[in-house]
C-alpha atoms as a PDB file:
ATOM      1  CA  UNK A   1      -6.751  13.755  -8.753  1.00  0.00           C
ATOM      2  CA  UNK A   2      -8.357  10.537  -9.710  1.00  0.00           C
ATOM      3  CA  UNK A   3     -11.778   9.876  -9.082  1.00  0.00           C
ATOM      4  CA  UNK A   4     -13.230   7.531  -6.377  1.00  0.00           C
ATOM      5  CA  UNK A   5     -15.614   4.958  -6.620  1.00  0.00           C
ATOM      6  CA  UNK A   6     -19.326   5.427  -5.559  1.00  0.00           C
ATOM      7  CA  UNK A   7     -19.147   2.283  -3.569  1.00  0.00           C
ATOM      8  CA  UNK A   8     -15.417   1.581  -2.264  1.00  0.00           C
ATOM      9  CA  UNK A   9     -14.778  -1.949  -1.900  1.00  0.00           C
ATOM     10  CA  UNK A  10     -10.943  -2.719  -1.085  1.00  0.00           C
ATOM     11  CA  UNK A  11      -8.417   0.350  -0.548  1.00  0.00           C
ATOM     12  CA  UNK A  12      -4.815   0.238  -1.523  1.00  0.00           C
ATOM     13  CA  UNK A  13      -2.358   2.090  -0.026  1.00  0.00           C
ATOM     14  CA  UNK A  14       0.612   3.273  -2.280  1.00  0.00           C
ATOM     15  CA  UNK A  15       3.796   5.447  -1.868  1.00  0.00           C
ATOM     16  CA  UNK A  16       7.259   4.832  -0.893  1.00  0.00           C
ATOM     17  CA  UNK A  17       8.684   2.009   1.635  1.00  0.00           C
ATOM     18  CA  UNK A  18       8.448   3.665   4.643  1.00  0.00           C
ATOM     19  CA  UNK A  19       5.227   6.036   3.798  1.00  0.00           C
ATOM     20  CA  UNK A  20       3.629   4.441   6.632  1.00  0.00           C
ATOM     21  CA  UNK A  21       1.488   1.740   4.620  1.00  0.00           C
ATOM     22  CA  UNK A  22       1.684  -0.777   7.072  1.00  0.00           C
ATOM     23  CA  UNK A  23       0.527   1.159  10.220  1.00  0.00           C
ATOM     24  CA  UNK A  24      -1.614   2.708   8.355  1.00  0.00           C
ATOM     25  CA  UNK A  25      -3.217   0.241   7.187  1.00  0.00           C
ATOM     26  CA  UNK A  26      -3.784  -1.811  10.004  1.00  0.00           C
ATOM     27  CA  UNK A  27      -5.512   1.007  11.288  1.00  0.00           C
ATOM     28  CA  UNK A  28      -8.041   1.820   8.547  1.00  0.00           C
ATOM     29  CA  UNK A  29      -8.562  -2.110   8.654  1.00  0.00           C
ATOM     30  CA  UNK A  30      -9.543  -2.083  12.331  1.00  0.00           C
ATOM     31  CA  UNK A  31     -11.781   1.102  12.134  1.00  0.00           C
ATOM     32  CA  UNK A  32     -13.963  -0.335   8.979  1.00  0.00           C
ATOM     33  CA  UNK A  33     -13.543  -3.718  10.492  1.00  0.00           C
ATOM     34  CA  UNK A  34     -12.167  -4.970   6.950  1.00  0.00           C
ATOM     35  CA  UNK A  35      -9.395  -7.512   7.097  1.00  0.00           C
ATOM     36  CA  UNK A  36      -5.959  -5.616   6.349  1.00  0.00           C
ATOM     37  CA  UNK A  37      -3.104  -7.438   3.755  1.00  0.00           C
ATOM     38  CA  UNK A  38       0.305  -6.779   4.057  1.00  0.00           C
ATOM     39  CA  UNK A  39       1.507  -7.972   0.464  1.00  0.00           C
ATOM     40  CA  UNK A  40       5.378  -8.553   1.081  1.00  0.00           C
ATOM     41  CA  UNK A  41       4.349 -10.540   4.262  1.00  0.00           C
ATOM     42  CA  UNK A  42       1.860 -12.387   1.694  1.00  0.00           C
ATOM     43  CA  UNK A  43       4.953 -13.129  -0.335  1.00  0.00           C
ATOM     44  CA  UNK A  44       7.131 -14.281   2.196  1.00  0.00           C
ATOM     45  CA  UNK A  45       4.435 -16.843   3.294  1.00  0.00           C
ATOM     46  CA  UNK A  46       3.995 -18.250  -0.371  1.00  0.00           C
ATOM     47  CA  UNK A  47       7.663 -18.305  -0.903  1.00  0.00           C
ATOM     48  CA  UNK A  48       9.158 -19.235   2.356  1.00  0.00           C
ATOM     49  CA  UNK A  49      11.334 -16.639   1.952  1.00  0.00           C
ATOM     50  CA  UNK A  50      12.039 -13.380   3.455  1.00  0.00           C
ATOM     51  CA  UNK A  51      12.444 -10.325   0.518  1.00  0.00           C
ATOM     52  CA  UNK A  52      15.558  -9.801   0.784  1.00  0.00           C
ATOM     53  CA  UNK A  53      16.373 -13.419   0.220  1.00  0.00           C
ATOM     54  CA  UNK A  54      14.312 -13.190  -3.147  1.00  0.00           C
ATOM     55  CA  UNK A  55      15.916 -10.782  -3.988  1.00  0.00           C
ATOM     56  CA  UNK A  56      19.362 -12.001  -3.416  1.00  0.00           C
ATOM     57  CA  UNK A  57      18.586 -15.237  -4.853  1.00  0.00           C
ATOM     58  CA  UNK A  58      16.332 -14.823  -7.519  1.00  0.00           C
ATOM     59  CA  UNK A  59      16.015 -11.325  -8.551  1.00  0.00           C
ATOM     60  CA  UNK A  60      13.571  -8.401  -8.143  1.00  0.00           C
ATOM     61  CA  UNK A  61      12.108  -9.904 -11.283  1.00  0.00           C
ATOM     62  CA  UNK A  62      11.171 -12.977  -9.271  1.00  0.00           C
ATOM     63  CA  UNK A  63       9.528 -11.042  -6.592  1.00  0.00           C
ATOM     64  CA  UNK A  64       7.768  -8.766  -9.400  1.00  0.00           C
ATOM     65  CA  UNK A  65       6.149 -12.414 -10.507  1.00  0.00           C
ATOM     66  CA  UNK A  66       5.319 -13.214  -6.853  1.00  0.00           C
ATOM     67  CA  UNK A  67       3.591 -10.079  -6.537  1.00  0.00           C
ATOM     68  CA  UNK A  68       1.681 -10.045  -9.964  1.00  0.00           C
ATOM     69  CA  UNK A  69       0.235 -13.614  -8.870  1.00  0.00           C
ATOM     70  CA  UNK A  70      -0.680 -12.450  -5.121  1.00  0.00           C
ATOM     71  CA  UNK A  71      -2.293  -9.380  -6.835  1.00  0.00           C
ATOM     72  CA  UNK A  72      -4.557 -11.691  -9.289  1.00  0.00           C
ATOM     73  CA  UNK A  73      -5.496 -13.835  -6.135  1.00  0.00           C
ATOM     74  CA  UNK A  74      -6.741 -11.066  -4.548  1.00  0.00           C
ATOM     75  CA  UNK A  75      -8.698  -9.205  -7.506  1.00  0.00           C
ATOM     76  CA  UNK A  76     -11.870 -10.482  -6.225  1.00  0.00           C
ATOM     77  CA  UNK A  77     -11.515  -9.893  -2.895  1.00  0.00           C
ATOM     78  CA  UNK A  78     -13.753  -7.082  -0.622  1.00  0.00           C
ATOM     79  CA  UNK A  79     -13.564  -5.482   2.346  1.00  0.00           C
ATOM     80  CA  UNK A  80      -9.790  -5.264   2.310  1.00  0.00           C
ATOM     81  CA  UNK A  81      -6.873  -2.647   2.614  1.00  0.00           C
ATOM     82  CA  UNK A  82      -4.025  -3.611   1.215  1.00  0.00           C
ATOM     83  CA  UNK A  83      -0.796  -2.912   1.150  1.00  0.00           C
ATOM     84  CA  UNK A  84       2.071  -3.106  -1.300  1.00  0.00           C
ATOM     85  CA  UNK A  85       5.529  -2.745  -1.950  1.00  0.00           C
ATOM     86  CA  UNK A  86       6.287   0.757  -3.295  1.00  0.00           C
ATOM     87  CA  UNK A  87       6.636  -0.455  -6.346  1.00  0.00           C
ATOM     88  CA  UNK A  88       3.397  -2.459  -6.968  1.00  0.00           C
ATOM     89  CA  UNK A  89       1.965   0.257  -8.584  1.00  0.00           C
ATOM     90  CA  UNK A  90       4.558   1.209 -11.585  1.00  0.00           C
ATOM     91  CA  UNK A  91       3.074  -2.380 -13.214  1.00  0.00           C
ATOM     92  CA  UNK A  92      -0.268  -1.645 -14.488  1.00  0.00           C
ATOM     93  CA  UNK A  93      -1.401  -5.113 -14.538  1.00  0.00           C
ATOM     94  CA  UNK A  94      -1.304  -4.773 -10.659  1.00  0.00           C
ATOM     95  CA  UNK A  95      -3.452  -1.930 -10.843  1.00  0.00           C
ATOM     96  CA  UNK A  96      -5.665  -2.964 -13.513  1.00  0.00           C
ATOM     97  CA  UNK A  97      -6.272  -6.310 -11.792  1.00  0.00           C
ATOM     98  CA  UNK A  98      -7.505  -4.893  -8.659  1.00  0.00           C
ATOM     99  CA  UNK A  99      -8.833  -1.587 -10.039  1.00  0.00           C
ATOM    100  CA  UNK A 100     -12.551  -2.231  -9.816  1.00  0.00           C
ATOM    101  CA  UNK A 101     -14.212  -0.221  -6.737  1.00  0.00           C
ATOM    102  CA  UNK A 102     -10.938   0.149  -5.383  1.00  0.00           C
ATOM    103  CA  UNK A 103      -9.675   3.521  -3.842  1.00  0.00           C
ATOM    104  CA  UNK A 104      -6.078   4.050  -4.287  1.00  0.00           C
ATOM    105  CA  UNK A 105      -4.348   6.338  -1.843  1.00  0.00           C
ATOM    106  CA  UNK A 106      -0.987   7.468  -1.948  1.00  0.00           C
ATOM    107  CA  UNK A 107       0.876   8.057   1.622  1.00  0.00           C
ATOM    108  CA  UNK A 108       3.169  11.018   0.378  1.00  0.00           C
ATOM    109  CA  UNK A 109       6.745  10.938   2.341  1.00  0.00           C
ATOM    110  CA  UNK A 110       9.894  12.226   1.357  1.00  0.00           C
ATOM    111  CA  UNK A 111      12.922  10.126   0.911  1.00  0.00           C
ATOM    112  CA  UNK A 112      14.937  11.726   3.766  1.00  0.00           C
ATOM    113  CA  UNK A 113      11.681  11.016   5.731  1.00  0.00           C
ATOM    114  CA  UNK A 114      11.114   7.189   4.668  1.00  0.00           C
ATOM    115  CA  UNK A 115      14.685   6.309   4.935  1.00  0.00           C
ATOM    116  CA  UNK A 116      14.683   7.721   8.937  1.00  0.00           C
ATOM    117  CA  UNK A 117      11.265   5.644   9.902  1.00  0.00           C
ATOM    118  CA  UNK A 118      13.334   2.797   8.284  1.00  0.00           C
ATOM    119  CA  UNK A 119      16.448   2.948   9.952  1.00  0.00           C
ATOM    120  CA  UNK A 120      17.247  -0.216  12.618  1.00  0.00           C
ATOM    121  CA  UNK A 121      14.241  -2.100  10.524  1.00  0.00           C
ATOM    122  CA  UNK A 122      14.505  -5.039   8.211  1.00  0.00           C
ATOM    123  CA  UNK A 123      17.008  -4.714   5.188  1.00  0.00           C
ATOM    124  CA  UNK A 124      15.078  -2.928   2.093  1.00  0.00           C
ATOM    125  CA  UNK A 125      16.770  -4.251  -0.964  1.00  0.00           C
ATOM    126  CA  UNK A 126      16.231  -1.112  -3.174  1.00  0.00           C
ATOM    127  CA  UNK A 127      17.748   1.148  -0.742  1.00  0.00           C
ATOM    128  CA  UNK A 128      20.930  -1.136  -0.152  1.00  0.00           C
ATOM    129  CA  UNK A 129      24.215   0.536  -1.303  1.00  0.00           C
ATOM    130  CA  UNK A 130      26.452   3.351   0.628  1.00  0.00           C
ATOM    131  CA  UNK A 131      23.453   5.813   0.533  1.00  0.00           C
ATOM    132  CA  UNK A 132      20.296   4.825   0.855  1.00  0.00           C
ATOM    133  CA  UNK A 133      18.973   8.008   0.694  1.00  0.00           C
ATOM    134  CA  UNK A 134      19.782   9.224  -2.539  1.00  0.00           C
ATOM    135  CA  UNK A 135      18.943   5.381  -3.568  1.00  0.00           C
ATOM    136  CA  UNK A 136      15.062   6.752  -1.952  1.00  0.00           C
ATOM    137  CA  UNK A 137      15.585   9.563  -4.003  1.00  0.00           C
ATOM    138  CA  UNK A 138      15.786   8.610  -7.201  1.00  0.00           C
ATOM    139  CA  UNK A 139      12.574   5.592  -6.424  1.00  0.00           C
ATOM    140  CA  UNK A 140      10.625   8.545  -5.033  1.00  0.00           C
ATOM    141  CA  UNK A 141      11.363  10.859  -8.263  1.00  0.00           C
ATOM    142  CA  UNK A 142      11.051   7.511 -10.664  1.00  0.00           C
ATOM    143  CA  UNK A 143       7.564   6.734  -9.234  1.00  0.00           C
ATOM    144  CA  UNK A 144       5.630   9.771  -7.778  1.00  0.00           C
ATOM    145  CA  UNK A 145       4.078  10.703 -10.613  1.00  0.00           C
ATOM    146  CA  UNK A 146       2.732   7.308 -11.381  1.00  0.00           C
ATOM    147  CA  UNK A 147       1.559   7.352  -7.218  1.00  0.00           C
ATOM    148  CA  UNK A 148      -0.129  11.136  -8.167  1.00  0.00           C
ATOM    149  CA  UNK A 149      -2.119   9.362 -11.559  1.00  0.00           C
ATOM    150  CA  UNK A 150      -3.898   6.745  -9.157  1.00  0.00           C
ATOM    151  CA  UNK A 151      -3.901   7.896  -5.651  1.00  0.00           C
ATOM    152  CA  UNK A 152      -5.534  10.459  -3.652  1.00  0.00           C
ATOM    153  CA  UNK A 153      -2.637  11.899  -2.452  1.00  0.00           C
ATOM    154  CA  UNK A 154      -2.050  12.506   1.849  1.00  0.00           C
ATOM    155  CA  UNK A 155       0.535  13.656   3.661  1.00  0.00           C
ATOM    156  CA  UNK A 156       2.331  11.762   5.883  1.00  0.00           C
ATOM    157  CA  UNK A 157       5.160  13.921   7.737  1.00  0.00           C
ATOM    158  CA  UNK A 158       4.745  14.973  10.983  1.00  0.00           C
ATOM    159  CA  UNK A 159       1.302  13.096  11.812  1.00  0.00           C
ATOM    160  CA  UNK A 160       0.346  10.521  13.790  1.00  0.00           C
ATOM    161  CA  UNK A 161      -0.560   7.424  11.731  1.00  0.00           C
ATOM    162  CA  UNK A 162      -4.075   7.793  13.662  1.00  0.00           C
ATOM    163  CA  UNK A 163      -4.379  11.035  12.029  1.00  0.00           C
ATOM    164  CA  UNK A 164      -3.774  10.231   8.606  1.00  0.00           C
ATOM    165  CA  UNK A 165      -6.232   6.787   8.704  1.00  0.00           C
ATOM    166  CA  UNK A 166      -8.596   9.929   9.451  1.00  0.00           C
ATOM    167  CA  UNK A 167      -8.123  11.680   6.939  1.00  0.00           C
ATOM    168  CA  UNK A 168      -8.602   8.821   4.564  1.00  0.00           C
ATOM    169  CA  UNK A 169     -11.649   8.137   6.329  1.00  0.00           C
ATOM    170  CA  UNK A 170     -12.584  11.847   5.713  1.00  0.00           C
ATOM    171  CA  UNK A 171     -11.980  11.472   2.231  1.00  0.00           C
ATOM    172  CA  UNK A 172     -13.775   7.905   1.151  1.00  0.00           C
ATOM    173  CA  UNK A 173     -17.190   9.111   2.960  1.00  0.00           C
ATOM    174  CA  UNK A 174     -19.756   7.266   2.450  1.00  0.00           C
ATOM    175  CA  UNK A 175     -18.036   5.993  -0.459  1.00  0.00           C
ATOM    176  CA  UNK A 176     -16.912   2.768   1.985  1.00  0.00           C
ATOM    177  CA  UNK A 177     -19.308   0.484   4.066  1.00  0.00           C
ATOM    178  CA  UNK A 178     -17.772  -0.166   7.810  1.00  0.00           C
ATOM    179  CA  UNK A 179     -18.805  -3.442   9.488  1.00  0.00           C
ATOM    180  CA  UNK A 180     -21.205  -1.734  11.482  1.00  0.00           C
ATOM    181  CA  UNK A 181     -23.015  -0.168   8.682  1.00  0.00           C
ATOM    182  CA  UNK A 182     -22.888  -3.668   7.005  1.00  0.00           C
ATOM    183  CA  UNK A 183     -24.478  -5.169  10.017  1.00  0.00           C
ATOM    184  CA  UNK A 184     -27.282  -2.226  10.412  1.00  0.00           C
ATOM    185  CA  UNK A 185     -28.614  -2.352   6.717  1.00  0.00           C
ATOM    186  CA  UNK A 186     -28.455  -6.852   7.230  1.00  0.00           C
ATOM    187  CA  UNK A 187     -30.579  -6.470  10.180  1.00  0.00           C
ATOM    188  CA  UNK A 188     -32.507  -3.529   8.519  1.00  0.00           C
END
């Protein structure tokens, strides 16, 4: 298991589309009063484009460029969660860019799992084709061992995304500063 920084100053949250990353995230955001950063959403913003229209009209490599320049915009930043597509993290400039104090957890689901919580939501490009989830499959074997190298690994399945945001509360400690504990020690 990789090793966490003493002080914690952005979190990532890694795994498969449909790990929970979003909901997730906008949790942990709220409890540490951080500002939370859905990274496709920051992509469809820059690009006026939705994904799947990148995609289909320029290529995953396109969107791979969108989200290597997003990534270096938001190397500096603090006192964020953010969270990526599922495969942000097989590029290791991504992860080298924003490495520093940054605690990467990976939101473990299975594919049969993540292709369920996706079903009636917006198209998913990588899991287009007559079965998405062997397509979910074969990303989830192709990139869990990459997600197990950098992330703290928690399980997702059967647990309330309230649950797991405490559990990765549990595990960063007093590793992360809240707003409140940001405010105390200004005021201090």
């Amino acid at each position: 298991m990789p090793e966490l920084p003493a002080q914690v100053r952005r979190i990532v949250l890694i795994g498969l589309m449909g790990a929970g990353k979003t909901t997730v995230g906008q949790l942990l955001a709220a409890r540490l009063g951080w500002t939370f950063v859905d990274l496709d959403q920051r992509i469809e913003e820059k690009s006026g484009r939705t994904v799947p229209q990148i995609f289909a009209e320029s290529g995953e490599e396109a969107f791979r460029r969108y989200e290597r320049q997003l990534t270096a915009e938001l190397a500096s930043a603090e006192r964020i969660v953010l969270a990526p597509g599922g495969g942000w993290p097989m590029f290791d400039e991504n992860v080298a860019a924003i490495s520093s104090n940054t605690a990467f957890i990976w939101l473990q689901v299975s594919a049969e799992e993540a292709v369920q919580r996706l079903r009636g939501g917006p198209e998913r490009p990588l899991l287009a084709g007559n079965d998405p989830v062997e397509r979910a499959r074969a990303l989830h074997n192709a990139r869990s061992e990459r997600y197990a190298e950098i992330g703290h690994a928690v399980g997702t399945e059967k647990r309330a995304p309230a649950d797991v945001a405490s559990e990765i509360m549990s595990i960063l400690g007093s590793r992360v500063q809240t707003q409140e504990s940001a405010t105390f020690r200004d005021n201090g």
